[in-house]
C-alpha atoms as a PDB file:
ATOM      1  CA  UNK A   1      25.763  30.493 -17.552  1.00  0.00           C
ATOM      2  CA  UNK A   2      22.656  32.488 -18.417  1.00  0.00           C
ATOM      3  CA  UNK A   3      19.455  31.437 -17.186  1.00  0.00           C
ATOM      4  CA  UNK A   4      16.350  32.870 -18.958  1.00  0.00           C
ATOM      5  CA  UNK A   5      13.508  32.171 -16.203  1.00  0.00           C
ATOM      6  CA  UNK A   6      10.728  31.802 -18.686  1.00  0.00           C
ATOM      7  CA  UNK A   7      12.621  28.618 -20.091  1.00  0.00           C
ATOM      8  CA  UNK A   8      13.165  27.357 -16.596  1.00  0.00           C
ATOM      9  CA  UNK A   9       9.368  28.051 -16.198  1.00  0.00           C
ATOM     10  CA  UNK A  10       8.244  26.003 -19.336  1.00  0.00           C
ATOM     11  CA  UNK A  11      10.738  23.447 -18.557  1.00  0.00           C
ATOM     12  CA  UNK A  12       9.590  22.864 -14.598  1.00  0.00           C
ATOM     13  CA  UNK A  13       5.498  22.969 -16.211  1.00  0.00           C
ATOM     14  CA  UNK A  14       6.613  20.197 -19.105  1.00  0.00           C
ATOM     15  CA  UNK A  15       8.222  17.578 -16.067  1.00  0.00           C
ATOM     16  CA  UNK A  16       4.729  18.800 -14.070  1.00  0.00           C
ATOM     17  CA  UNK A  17       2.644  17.728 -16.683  1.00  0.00           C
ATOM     18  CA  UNK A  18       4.380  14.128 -17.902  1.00  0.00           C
ATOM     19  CA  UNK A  19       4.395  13.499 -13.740  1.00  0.00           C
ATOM     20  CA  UNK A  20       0.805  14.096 -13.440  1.00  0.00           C
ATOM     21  CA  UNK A  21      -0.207  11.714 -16.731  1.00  0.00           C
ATOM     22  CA  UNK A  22       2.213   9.272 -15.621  1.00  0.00           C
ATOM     23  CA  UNK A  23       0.381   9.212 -12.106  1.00  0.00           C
ATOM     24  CA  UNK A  24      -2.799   8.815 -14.054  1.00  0.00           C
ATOM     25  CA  UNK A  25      -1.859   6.035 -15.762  1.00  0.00           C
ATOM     26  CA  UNK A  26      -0.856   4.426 -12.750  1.00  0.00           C
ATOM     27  CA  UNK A  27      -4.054   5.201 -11.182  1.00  0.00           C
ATOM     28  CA  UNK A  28      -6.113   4.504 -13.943  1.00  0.00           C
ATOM     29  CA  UNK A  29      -4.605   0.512 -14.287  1.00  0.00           C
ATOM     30  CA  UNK A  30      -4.920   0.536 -10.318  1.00  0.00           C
ATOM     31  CA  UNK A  31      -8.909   1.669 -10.145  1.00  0.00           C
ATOM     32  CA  UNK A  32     -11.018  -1.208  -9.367  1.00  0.00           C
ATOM     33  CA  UNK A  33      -8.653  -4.227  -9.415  1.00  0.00           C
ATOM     34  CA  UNK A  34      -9.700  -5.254  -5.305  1.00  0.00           C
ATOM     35  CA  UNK A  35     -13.196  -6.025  -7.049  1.00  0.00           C
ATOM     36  CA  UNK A  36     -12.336  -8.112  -9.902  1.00  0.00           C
ATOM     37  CA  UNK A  37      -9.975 -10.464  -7.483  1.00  0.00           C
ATOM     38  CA  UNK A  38     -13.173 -11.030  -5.403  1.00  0.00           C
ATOM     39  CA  UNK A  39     -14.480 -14.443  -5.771  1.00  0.00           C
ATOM     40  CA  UNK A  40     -17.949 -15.399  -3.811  1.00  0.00           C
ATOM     41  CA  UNK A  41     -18.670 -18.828  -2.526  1.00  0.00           C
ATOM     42  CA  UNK A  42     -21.794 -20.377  -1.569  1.00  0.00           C
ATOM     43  CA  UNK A  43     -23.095 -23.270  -0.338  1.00  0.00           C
ATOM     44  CA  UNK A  44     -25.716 -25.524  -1.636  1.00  0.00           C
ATOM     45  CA  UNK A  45     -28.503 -26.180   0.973  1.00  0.00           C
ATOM     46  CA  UNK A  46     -28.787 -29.519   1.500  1.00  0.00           C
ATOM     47  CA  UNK A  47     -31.784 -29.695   3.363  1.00  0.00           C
ATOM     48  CA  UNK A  48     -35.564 -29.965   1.607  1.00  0.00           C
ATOM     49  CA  UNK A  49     -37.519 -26.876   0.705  1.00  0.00           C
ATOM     50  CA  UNK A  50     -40.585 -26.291   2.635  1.00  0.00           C
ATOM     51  CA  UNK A  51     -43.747 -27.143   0.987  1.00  0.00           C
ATOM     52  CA  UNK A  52     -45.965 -24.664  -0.180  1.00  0.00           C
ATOM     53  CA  UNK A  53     -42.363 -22.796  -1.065  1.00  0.00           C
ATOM     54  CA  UNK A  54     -41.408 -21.787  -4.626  1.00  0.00           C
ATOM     55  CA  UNK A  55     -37.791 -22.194  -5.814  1.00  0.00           C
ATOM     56  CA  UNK A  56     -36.133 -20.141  -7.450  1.00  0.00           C
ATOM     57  CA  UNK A  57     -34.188 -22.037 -10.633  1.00  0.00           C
ATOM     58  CA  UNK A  58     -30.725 -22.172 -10.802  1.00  0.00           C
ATOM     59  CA  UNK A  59     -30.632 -20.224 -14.101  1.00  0.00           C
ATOM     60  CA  UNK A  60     -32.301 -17.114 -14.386  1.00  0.00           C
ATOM     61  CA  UNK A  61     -35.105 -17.243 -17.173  1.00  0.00           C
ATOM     62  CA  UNK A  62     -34.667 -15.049 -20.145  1.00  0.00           C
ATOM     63  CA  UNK A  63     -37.540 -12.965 -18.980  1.00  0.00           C
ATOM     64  CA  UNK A  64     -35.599 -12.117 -15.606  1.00  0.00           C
ATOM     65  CA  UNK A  65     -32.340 -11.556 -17.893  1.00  0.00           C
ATOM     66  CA  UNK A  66     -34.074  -8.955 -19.542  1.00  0.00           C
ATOM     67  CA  UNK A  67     -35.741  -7.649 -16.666  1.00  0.00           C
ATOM     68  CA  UNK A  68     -32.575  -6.910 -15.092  1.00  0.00           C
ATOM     69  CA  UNK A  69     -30.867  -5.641 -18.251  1.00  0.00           C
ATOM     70  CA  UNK A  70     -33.475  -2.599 -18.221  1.00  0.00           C
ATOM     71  CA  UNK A  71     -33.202  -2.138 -14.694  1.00  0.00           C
ATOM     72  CA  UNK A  72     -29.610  -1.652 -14.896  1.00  0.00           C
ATOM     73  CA  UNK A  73     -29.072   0.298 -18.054  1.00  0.00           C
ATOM     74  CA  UNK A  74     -31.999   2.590 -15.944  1.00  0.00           C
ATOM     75  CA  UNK A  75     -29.896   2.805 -13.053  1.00  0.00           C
ATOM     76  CA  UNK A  76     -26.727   3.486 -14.627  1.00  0.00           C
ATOM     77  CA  UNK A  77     -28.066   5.240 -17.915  1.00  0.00           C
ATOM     78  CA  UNK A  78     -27.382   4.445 -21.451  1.00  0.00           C
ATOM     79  CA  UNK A  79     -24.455   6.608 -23.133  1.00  0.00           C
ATOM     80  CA  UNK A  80     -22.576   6.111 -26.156  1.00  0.00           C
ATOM     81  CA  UNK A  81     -18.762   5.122 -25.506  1.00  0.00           C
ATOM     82  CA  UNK A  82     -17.119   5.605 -28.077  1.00  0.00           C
ATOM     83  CA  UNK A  83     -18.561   9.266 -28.610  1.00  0.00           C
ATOM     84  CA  UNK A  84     -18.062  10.209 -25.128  1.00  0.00           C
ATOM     85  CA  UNK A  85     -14.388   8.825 -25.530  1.00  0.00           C
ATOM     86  CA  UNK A  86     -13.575  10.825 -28.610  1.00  0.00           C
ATOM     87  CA  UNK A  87     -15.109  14.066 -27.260  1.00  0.00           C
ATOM     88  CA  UNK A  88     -12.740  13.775 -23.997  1.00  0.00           C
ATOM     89  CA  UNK A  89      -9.968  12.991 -26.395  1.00  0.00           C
ATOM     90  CA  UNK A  90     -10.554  16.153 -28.706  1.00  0.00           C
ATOM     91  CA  UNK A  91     -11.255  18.600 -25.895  1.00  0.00           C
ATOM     92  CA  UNK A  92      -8.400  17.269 -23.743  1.00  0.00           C
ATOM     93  CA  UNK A  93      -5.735  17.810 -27.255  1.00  0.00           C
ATOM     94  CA  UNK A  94      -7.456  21.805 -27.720  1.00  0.00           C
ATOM     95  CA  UNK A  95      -6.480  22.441 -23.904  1.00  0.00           C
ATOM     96  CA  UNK A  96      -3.127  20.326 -24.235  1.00  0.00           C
ATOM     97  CA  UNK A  97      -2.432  23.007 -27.598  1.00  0.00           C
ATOM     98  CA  UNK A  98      -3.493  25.716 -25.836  1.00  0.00           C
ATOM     99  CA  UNK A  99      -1.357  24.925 -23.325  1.00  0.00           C
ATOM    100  CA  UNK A 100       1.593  23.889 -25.184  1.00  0.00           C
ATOM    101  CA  UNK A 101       1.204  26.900 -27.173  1.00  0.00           C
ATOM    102  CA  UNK A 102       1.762  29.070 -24.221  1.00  0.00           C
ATOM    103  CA  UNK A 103       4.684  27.311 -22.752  1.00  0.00           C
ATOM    104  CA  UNK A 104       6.114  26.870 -26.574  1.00  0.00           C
ATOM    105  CA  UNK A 105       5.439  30.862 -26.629  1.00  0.00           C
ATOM    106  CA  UNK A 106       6.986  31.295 -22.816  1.00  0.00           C
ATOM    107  CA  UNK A 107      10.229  29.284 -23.661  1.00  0.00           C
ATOM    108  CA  UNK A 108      11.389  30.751 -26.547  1.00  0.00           C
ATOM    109  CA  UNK A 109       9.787  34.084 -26.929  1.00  0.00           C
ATOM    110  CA  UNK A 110       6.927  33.757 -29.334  1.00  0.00           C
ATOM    111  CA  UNK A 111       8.783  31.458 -31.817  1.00  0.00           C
ATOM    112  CA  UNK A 112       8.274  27.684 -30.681  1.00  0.00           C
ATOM    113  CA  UNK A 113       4.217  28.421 -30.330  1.00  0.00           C
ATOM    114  CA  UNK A 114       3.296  26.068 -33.153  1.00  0.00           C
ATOM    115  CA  UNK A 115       6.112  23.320 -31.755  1.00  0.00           C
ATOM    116  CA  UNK A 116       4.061  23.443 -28.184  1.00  0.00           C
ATOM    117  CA  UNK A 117       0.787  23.495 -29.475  1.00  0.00           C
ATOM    118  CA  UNK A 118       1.333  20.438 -31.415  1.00  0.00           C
ATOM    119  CA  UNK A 119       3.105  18.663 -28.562  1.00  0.00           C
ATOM    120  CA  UNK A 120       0.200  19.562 -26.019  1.00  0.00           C
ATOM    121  CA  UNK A 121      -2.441  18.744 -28.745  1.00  0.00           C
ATOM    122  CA  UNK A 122      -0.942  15.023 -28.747  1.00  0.00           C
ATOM    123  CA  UNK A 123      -0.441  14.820 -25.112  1.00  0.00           C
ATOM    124  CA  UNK A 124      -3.778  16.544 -24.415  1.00  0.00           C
ATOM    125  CA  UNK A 125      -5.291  14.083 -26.698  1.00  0.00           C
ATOM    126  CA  UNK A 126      -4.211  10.913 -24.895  1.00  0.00           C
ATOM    127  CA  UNK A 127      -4.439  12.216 -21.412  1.00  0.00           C
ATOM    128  CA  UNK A 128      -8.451  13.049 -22.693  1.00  0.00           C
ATOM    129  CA  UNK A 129      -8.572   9.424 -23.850  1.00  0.00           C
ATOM    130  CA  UNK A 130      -7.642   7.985 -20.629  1.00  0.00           C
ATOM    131  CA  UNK A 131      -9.901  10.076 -19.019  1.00  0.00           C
ATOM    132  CA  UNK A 132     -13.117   8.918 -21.694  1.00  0.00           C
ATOM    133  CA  UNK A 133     -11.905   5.406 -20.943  1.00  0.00           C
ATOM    134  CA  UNK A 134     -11.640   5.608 -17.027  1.00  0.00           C
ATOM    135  CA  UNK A 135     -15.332   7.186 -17.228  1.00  0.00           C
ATOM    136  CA  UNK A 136     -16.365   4.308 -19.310  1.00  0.00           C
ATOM    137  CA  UNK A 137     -14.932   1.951 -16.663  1.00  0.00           C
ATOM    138  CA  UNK A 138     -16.924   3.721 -14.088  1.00  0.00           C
ATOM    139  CA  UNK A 139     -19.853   3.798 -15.836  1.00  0.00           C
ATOM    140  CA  UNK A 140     -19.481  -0.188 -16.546  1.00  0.00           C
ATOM    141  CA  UNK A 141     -19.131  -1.146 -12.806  1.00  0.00           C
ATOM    142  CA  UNK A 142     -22.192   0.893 -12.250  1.00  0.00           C
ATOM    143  CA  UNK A 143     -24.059  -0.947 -14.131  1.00  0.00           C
ATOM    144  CA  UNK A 144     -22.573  -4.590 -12.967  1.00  0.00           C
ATOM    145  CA  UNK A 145     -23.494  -3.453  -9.659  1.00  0.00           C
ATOM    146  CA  UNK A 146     -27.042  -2.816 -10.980  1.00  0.00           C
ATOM    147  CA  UNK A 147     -27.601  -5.720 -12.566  1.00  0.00           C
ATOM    148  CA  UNK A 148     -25.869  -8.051  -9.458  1.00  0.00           C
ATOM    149  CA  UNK A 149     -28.089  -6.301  -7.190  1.00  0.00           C
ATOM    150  CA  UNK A 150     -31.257  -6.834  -8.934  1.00  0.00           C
ATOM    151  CA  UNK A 151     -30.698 -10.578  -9.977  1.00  0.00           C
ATOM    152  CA  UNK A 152     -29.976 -10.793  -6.160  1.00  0.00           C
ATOM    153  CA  UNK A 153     -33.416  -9.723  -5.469  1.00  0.00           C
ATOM    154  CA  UNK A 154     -34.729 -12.163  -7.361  1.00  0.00           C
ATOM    155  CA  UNK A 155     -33.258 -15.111  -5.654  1.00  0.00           C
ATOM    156  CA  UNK A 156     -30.047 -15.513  -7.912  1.00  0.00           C
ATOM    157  CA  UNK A 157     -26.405 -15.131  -6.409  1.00  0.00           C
ATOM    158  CA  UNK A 158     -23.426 -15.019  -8.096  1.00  0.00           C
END
């Protein structure tokens, strides 16, 4: 049997690349799930505010609602989702062709360069789309966290 290296190269960089996006996706469905489980309980006070002493209602006025919104699309920053998603998505399908062209190119001398562009453009394209939608995840808990901690320092608990 004849073995051609560069074919054994392409092939060993093609089971490299569908291990490391499915690790991703196993990673990316595994980020953040201890904090969602959480649950928080309190305990009413039973006993009689002090007098003099404001409370603090047990819904948040709309004013502090909005208060908070600002604060926490200040601390985490505003960005447009969908436009960062499809801009991972298109730059993560040009470095998937790119890369699939070179492999296509490595495996079969020169003539399967379209066939490996087009298969790293798709799987670029979705590994850039997880990507743009793990961001967006991160960028959501940051601002859940802002929000939580400001409505906290206003007397309000989850």
């Amino acid at each position: 049997m004849n073995w051609n290296p560069w074919k054994v190269t392409a092939i060993a960089m093609a089971l490299m690349m569908s291990t490391a996006l499915v690790a991703g996706l196993v990673v990316a469905n595994r980020v953040g799930t201890e904090n969602e489980t959480k649950v928080v309980a309190t305990t009413p006070t039973t006993s009689a505010p002090a007098a003099g002493v404001a409370r603090t209602p047990l819904i948040p006025t709309q004013a502090v609602v909005d208060a908070c919104n600002r604060y926490a699309s200040a601390h985490a920053g505003n960005r447009d989702k969908t436009a960062d998603t499809v801009k991972n998505a298109a730059v993560g399908a040009v470095v998937g062709a790119a890369v699939g062209a070179a492999g296509g190119a490595i495996a079969d001398g020169g003539k399967s360069a379209g066939k490996g562009a087009a298969i790293g453009g798709v799987l670029g394209a979705g590994g850039g789309t997880l990507y743009g939608l793990n961001e967006n995840k991160k960028h959501d808990e940051r601002y859940r966290e802002a929000y939580g901690s400001c409505m906290r320092s206003r007397g309000y608990s989850r």
